[in-house]
Protein backbone atom coordinates (compact mmCIF):
# COMPACT_ATOMS: atom_id res chain seq x y z
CA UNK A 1 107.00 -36.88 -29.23
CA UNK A 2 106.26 -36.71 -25.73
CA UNK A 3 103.04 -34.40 -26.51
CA UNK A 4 102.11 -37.22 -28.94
CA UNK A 5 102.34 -39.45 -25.88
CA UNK A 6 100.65 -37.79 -23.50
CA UNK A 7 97.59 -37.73 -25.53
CA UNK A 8 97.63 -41.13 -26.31
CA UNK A 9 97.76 -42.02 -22.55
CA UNK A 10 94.51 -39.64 -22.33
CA UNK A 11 92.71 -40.49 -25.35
CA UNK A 12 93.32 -44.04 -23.88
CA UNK A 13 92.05 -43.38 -20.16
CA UNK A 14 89.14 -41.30 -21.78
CA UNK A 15 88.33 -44.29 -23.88
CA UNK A 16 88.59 -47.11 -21.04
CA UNK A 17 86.13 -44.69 -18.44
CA UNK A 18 83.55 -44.77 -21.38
CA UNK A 19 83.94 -48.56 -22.39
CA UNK A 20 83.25 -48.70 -18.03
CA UNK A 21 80.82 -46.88 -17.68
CA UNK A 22 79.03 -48.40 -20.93
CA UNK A 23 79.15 -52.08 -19.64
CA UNK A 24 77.78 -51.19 -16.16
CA UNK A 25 74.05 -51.14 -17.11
CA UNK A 26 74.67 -54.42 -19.02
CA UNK A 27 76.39 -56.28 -16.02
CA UNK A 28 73.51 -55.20 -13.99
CA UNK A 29 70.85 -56.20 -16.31
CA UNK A 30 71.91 -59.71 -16.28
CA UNK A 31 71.47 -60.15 -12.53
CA UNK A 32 68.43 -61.59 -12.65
CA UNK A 33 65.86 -61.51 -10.14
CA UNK A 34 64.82 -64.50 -8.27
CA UNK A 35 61.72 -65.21 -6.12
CA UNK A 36 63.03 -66.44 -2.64
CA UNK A 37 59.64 -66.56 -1.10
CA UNK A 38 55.40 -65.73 -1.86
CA UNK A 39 52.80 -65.41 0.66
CA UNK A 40 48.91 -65.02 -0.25
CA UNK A 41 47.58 -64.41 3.00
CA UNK A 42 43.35 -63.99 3.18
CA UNK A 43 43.84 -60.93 4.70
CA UNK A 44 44.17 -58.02 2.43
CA UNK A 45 45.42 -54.62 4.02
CA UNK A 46 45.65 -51.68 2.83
CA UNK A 47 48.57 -49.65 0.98
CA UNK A 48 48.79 -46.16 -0.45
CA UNK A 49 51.96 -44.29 -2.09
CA UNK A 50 54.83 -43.15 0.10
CA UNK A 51 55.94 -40.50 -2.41
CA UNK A 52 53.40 -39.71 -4.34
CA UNK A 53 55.14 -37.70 -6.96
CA UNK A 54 58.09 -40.27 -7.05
CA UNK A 55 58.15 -42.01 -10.42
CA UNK A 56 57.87 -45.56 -8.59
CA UNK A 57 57.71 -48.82 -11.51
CA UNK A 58 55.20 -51.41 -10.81
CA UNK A 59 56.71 -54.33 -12.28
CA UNK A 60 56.06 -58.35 -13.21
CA UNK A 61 57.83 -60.69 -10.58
CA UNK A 62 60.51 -61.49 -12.48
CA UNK A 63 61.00 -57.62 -12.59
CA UNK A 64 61.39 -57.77 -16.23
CA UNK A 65 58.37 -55.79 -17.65
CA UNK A 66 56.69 -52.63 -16.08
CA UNK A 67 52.94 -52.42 -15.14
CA UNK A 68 52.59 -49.30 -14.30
CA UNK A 69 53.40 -46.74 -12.26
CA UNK A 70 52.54 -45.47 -8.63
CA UNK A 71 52.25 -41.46 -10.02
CA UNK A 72 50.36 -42.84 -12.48
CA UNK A 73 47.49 -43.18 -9.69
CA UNK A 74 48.74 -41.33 -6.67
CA UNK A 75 45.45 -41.29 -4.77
CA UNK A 76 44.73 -44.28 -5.31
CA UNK A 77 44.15 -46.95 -2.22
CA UNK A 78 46.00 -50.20 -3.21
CA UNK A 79 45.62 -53.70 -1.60
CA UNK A 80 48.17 -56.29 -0.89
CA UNK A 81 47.33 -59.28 -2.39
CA UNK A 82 50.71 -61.07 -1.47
CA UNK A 83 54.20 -60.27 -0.10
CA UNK A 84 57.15 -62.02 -1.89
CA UNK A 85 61.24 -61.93 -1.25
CA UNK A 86 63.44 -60.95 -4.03
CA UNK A 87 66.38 -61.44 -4.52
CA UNK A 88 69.14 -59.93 -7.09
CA UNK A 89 72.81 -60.19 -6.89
CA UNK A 90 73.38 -60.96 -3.06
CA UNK A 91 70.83 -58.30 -1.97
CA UNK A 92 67.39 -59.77 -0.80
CA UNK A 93 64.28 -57.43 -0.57
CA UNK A 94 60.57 -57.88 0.31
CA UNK A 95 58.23 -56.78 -2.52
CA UNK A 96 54.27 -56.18 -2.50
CA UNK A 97 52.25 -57.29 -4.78
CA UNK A 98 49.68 -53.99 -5.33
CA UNK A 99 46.47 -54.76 -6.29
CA UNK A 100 43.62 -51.66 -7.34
CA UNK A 101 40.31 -51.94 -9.23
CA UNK A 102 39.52 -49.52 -11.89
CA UNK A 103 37.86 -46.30 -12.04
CA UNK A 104 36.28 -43.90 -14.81
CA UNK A 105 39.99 -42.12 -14.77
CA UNK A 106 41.57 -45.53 -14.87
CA UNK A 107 39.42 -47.74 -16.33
CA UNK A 108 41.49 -50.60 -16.21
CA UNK A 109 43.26 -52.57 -13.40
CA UNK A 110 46.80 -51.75 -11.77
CA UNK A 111 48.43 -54.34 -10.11
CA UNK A 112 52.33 -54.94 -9.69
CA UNK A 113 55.04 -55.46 -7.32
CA UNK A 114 56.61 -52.36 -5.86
CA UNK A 115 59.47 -52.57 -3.02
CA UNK A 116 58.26 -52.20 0.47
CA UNK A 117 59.31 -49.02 1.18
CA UNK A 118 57.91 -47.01 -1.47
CA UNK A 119 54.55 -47.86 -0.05
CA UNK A 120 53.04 -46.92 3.48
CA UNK A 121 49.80 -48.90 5.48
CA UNK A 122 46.62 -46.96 5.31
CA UNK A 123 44.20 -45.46 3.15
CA UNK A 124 44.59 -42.49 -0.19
CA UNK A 125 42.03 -40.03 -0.79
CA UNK A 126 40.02 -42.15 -3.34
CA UNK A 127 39.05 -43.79 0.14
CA UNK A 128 39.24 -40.94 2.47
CA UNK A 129 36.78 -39.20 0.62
CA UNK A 130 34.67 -41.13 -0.17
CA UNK A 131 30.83 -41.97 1.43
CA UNK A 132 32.14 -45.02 3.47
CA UNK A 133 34.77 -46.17 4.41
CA UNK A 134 33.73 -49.60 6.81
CA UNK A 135 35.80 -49.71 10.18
CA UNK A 136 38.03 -52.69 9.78
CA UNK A 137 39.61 -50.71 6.94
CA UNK A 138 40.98 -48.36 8.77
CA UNK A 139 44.46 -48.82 10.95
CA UNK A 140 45.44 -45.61 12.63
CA UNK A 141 43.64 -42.66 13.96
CA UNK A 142 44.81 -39.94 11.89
CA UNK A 143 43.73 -41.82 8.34
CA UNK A 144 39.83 -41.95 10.80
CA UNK A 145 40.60 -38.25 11.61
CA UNK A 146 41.26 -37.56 8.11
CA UNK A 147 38.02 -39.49 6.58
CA UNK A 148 36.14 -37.86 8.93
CA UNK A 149 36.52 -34.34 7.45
CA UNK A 150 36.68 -35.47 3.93
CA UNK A 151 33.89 -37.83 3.76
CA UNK A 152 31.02 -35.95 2.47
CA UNK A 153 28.48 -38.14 5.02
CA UNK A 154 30.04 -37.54 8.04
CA UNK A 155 29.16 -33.86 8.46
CA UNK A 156 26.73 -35.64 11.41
CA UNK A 157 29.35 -36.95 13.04
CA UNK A 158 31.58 -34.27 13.23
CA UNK A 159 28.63 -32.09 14.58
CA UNK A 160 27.83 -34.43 17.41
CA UNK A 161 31.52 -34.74 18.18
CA UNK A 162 31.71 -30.98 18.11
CA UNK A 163 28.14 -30.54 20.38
CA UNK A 164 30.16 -32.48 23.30
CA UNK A 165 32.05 -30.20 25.01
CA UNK A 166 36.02 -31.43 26.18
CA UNK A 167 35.90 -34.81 24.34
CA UNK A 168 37.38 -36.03 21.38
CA UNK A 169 36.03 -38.40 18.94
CA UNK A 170 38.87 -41.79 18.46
CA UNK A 171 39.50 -44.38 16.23
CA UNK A 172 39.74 -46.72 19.88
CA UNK A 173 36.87 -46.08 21.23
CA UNK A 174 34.94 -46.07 18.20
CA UNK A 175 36.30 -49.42 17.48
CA UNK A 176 34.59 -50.75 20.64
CA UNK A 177 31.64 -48.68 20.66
CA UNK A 178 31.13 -50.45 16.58
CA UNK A 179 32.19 -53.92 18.21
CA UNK A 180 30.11 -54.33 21.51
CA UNK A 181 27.44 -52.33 20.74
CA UNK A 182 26.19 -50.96 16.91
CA UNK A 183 23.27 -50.73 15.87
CA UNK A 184 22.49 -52.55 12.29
CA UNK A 185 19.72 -51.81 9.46
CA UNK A 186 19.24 -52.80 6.10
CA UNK A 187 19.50 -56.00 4.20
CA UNK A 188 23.21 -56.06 3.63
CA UNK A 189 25.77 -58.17 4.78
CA UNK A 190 25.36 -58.25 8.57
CA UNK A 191 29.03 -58.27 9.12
CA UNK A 192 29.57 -54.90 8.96
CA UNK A 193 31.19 -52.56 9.78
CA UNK A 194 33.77 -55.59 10.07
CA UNK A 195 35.76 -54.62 13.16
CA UNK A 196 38.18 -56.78 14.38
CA UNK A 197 38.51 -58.21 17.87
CA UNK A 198 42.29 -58.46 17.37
CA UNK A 199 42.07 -54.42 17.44
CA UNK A 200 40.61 -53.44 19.94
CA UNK A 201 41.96 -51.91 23.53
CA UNK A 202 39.26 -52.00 26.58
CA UNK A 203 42.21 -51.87 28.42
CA UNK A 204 42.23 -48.05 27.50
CA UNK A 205 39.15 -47.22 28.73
CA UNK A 206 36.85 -47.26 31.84
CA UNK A 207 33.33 -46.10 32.51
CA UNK A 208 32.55 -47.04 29.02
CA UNK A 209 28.89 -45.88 28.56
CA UNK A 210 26.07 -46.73 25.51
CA UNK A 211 23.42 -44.84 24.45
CA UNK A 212 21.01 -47.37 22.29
CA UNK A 213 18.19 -44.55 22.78
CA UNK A 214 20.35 -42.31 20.52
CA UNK A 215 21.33 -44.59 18.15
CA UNK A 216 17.77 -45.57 17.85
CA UNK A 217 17.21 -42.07 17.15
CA UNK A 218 19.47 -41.58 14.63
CA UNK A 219 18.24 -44.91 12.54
CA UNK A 220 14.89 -43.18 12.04
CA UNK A 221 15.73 -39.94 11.42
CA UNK A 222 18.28 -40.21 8.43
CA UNK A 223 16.96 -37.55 6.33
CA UNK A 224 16.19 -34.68 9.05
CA UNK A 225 18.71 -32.07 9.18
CA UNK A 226 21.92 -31.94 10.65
CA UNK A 227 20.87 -28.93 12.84
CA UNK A 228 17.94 -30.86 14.30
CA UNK A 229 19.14 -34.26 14.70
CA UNK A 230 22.34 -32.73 16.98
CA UNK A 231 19.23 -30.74 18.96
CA UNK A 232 17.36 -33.93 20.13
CA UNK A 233 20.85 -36.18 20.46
CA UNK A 234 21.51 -33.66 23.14
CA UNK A 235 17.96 -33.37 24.67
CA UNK A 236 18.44 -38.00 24.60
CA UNK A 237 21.29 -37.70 26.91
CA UNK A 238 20.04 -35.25 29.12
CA UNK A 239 16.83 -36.72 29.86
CA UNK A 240 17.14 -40.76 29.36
CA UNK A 241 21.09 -40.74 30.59
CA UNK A 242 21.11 -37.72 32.25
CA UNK A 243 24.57 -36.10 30.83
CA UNK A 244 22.93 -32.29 31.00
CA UNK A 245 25.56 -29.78 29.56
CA UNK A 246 26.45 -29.34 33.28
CA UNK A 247 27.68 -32.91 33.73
CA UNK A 248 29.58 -33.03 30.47
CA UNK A 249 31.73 -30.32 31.49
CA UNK A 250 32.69 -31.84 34.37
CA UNK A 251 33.83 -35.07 32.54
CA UNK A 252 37.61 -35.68 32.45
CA UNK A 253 39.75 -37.55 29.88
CA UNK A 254 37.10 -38.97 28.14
CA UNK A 255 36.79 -39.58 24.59
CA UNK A 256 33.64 -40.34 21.99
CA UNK A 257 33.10 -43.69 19.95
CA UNK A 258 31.19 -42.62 17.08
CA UNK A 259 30.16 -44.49 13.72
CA UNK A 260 27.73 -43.56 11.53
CA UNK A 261 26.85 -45.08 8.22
CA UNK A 262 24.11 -43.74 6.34
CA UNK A 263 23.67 -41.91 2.85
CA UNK A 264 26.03 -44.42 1.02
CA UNK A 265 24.89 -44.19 -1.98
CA UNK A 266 24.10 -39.94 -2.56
CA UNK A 267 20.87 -41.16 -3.39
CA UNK A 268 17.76 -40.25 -1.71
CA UNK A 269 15.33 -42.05 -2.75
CA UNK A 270 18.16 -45.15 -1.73
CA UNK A 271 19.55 -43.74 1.35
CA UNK A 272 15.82 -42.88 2.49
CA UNK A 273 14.03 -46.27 1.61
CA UNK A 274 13.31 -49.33 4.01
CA UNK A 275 16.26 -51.59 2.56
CA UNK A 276 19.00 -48.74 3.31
CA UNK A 277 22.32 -49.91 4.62
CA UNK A 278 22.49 -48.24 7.74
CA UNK A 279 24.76 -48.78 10.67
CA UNK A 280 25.39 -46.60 14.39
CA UNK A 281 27.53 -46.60 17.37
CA UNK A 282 27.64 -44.01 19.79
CA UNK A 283 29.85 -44.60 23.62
CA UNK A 284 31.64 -42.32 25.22
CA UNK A 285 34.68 -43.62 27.59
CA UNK A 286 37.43 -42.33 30.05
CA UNK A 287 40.59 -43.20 28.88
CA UNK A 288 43.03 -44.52 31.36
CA UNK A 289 46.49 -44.38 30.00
């Protein structure tokens, strides 16, 4: 009898856990999610996946229905379209709305709302590698460092970088050099390479020097080698501004400002021709801080 008992109290206990843990999903599910707040801002910055190889759900705002996933497109450089507050149960949480065109791997659209935190500022390698990448997109140095060696047209600008001896080429000073003083061919918009004011830091630097007689150079001379063009950059500066190899290595803390759009398209008979979109900065600075 009490053996009989005893089992009945288990059988029991078992049975009440399972009914638990049974109902918990369904409790959940009917906390339904509620839009607090939405803001469409003009400005658009750019996202890319935190965890790339976390299973992250895009979903509707009502976070009913998935869209997608980030894995799905890991490498893929998203844009906020808006930012909206969520809230389910008592717990409130910012969402962004993602936003990415389609490609010939993804022909179609993603777009969603994914929680904050599964998402970081910046650029993926869709963008990093890619031919350009304008200025105002960018919003640290290390994604600039980054495009730099992946882009397949800035093999120029990491060989004039590399030609200047105790200097390194920097998202700051490039932002200026782009701002105050770029140089700007073709018949595209004339906007470009849209750097913001709000960005940029002259507090950083002093001495601050242009070289339009290089960039002039460089304009006309987009489809001589790398080799050569890195040659007569250097002879420029020795013999207009009078920065011989000597006086570079004397230079301390300074830095290069370097942007260079040309070849956008990978086609020559394009890149080559009198309506090419073309753009070039070149400064170098001392930085004070």
């Amino acid at each position: 009898m009490k053996l009989r008992q005893a089992v009945g109290i288990v059988l029991g206990l078992t049975v009440g856990v399972a009914l638990g843990l049974a109902s918990a999903p369904t409790a959940q599910a009917s906390q339904k999610y509620t839009v607090i707040s939405e803001k469409w801002p003009t400005q658009r910055p750019t996202y890319r996946a935190k965890y790339p190889n976390k299973k992250v759900v895009m979903w509707n705002k009502k976070h009913t229905k998935r869209h997608g996933y980030l894995t799905d497109r890991p490498n893929t450089t998203f844009s906020r379209a808006s930012t909206v507050v969520l809230k389910h149960g008592q717990t409130k949480a910012v969402y962004y709305y993602l936003v990415a065109g389609g490609t010939k791997a993804h022909p179609k659209a993603t777009a969603g709302y994914v929680w904050r935190g599964y998402v970081t500022q910046g650029l993926a390698l869709d963008r990093l590698k890619s031919r350009y990448v304008p200025m105002g997109w960018f919003t640290n140095n290390r994604d600039y460092q980054d495009y730099l060696k992946l882009s397949p047209t800035q093999g120029i600008t990491r060989a004039i970088a590399k030609s200047l001896p105790n200097m390194k080429l920097t998202y700051d000073l490039t932002n200026i050099a782009a701002y105050e003083f770029g140089q700007k061919l073709g018949n595209e918009d004339p906007a470009l390479p849209m750097v913001k004011k709000s960005v940029l830091k002259p507090n950083k630097y002093q001495h601050v020097t242009y070289f339009p007689k290089v960039t002039d150079y460089l304009a006309t001379s987009n489809a001589v080698s790398t080799t050569k063009r890195v040659k007569k950059v250097k002879q420029i500066l020795a013999n207009d501004y009078g920065y011989t190899a000597a006086k570079l290595e004397k230079l301390k803390n300074y830095e290069i400002g370097l942007n260079i759009e040309e070849n956008v398209k990978g086609k020559p008979s394009i890149d080559n021709g009198p309506n090419a979109e073309k753009f070039y900065a070149f400064a170098i600075g001392q930085r004070v801080d």
